[in-house]
Structures are given as structure tokens and as C-alpha cells.
Protein backbone atom coordinates (compact mmCIF):
# COMPACT_ATOMS: atom_id res chain seq x y z
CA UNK A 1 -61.97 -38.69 95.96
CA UNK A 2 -59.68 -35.77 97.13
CA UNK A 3 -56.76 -36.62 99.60
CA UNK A 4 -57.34 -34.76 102.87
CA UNK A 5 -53.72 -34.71 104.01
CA UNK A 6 -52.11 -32.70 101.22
CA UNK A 7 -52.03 -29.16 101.80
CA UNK A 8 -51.86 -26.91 98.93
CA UNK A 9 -50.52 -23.06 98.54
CA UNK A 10 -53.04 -21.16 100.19
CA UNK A 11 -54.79 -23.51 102.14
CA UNK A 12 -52.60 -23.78 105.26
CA UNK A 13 -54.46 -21.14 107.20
CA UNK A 14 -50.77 -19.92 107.22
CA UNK A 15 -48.66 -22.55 109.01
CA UNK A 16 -46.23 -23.66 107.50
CA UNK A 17 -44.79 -27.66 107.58
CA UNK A 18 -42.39 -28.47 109.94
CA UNK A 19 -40.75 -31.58 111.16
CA UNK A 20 -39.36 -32.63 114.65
CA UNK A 21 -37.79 -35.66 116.60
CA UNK A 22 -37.09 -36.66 120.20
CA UNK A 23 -34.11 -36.40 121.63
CA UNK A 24 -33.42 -39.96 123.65
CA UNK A 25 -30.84 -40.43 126.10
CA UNK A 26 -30.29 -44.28 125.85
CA UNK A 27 -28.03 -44.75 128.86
CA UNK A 28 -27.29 -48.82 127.95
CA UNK A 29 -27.51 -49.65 124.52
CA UNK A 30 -27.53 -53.52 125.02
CA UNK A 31 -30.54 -52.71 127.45
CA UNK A 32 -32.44 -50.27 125.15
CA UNK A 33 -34.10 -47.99 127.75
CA UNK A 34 -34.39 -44.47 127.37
CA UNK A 35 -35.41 -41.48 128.43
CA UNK A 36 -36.78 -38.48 126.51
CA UNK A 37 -34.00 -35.49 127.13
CA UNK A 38 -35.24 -33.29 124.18
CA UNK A 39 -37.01 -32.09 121.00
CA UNK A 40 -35.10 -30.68 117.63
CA UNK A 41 -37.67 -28.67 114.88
CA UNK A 42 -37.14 -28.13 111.66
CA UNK A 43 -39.10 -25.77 109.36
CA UNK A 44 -38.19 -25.35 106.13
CA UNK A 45 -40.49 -22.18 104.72
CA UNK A 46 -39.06 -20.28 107.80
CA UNK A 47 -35.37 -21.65 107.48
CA UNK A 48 -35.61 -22.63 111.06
CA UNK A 49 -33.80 -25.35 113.07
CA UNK A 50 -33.48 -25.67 116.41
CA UNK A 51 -33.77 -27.61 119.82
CA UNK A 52 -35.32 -27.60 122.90
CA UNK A 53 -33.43 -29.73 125.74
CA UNK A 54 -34.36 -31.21 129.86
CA UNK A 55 -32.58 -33.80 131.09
CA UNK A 56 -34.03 -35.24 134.12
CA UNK A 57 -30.93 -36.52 135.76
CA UNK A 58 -32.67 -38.92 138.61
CA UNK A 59 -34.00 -40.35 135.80
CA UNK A 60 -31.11 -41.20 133.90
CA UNK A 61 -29.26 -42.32 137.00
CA UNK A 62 -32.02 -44.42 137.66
CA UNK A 63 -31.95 -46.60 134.53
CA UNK A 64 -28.21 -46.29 134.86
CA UNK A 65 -26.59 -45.08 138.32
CA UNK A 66 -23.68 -45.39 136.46
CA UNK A 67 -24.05 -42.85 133.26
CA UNK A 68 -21.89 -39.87 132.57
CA UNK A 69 -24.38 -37.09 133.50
CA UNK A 70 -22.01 -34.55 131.90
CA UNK A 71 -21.17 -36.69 129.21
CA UNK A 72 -24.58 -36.60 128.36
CA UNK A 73 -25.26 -32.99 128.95
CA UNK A 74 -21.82 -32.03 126.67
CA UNK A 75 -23.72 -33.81 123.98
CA UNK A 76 -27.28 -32.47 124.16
CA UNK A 77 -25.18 -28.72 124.46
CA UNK A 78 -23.40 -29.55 120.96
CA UNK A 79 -27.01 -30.50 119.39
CA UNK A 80 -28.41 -27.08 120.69
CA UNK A 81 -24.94 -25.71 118.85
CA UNK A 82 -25.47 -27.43 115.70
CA UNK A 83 -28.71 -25.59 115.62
CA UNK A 84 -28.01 -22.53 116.66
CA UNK A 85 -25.33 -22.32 113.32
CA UNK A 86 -22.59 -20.47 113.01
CA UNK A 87 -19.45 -21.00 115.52
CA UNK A 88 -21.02 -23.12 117.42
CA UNK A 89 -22.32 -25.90 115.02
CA UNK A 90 -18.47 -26.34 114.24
CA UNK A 91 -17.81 -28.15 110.90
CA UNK A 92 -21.84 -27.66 110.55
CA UNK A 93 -21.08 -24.12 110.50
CA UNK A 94 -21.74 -23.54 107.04
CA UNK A 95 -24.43 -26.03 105.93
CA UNK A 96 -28.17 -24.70 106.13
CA UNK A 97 -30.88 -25.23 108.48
CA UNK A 98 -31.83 -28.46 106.33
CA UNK A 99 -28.89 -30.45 106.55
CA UNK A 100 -28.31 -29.50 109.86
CA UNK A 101 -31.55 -31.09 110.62
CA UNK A 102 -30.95 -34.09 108.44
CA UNK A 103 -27.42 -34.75 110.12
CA UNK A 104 -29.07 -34.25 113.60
CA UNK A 105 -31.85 -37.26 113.34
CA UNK A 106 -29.46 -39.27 111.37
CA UNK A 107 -29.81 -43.13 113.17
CA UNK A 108 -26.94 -43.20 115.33
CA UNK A 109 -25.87 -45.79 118.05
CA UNK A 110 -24.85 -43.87 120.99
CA UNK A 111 -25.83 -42.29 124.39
CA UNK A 112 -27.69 -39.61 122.67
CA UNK A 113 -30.05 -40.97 119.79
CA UNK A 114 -32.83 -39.13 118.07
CA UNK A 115 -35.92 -40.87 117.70
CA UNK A 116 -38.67 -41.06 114.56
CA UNK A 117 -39.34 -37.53 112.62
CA UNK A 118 -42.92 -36.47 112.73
CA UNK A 119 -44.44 -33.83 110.59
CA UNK A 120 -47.23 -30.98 111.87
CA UNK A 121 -48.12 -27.27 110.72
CA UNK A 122 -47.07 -24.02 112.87
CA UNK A 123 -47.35 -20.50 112.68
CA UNK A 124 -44.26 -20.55 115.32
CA UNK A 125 -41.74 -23.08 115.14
CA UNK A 126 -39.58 -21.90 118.01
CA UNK A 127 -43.14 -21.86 120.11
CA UNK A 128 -43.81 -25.66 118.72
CA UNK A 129 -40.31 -26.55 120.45
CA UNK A 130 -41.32 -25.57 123.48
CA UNK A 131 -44.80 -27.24 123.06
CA UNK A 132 -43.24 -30.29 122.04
CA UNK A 133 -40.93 -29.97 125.04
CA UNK A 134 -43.60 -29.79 127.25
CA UNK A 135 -45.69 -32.76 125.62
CA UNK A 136 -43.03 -35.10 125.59
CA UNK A 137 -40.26 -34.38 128.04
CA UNK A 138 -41.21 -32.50 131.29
């Protein structure tokens, strides 16, 4: 029996793995609804990290005419600088793309949470962002 799923040098028609999570914008933790506000990719053969963010604010303020719309959109702009590396990842500044990554969909229990990590194969991560981005947020 061979196993399907496991590609092997050579044999990725040349994409390369990446991973990626949603960005959720949980407005009331104690009520658990959310909306998706963004994507983050992470591919590792092209040392590449980096998000893709739209927050729909009628749709935030509906689930919670209350929430912080800037509050909210300060925090998506510091994922986008964790990313992006150097000054503006801030104490990330010097880790690599990896652990950038890792820290970014670590399970965290605020506004801003990132959800499950999938895995797919690219030619173009920065061009699977925006796919993703399309497919799951607009």
C-alpha cells in the first residue's frame, strides 16, 4: 500500500508546503461568536510568513455594537507587523519566519484569536494569502 498524502523530493510538481490559519475577531468571549478578520501563511522552503487582513466592521458591531473597532484594528496591524519582521515585529524582530508563525497561532484568549492551522502546497505563498483571503473572509 503506498500513502498518497506524503509528498516526496521531486514529486511536488514544485509547490512547496505551507501552512495557514484564520484570523477570528471574537468580539465576546463568554458568547463565542466570531467573525473571520484575516488569514496568516507560513511557508517554510520559501522562508515566508505573512498575513492578509479585512475586517468587516458592520459585522463586528453587529455581534457586538459595543467592540473597540480600533482596538481591534491596532491588533490585526501588529499581526501584519510581526510578519512583516524587522522593526515592526518588535521583540519578534529577530526570530525567523517560523517562530513568528508559531507565536502568531499560539491559542490565545482574547479579541483577536487565530483559529486551526491547515496545511496545502503553493508555488506562491503571498498569492495563497490573498486566495485564502478571498475564500474565507470577503
Amino acid at each position: 500500500m503506498t500513502e498518497r498524502h506524503i509528498i516526496r523530493p521531486g514529486q511536488g510538481g514544485g509547490r512547496d508546503v505551507f501552512e495557514y490559519a484564520v484570523l477570528r475577531v471574537v468580539p465576546r468571549i463568554e458568547r463565542g461568536e466570531c467573525i473571520n478578520a484575516g488569514v496568516v501563511v507560513y511557508c517554510r522552503a520559501r522562508a515566508y510568513v505573512g498575513a492578509r487582513i479585512q475586517l468587516d466592521e458592520a459585522r463586528l458591531l453587529a455581534l457586538d455594537p459595543a467592540a473597540d473597532t480600533d482596538g481591534v484594528r491596532a491588533a490585526l496591524r501588529a499581526i501584519e507587523g510581526v510578519c512583516a519582521g524587522g522593526e515592526a515585529a518588535g521583540q519578534a524582530a529577530g526570530d525567523d519566519a517560523g517562530r513568528r508563525f508559531r507565536w502568531l497561532i499560539a491559542p490565545r484568549s482574547t479579541v483577536v484569536q487565530p483559529g486551526p492551522v491547515h496545511t496545502g502546497l503553493t508555488t506562491d505563498p503571498a498569492a495563497e494569502a490573498e486566495r485564502l483571503l478571498d475564500l474565507l473572509v470577503r
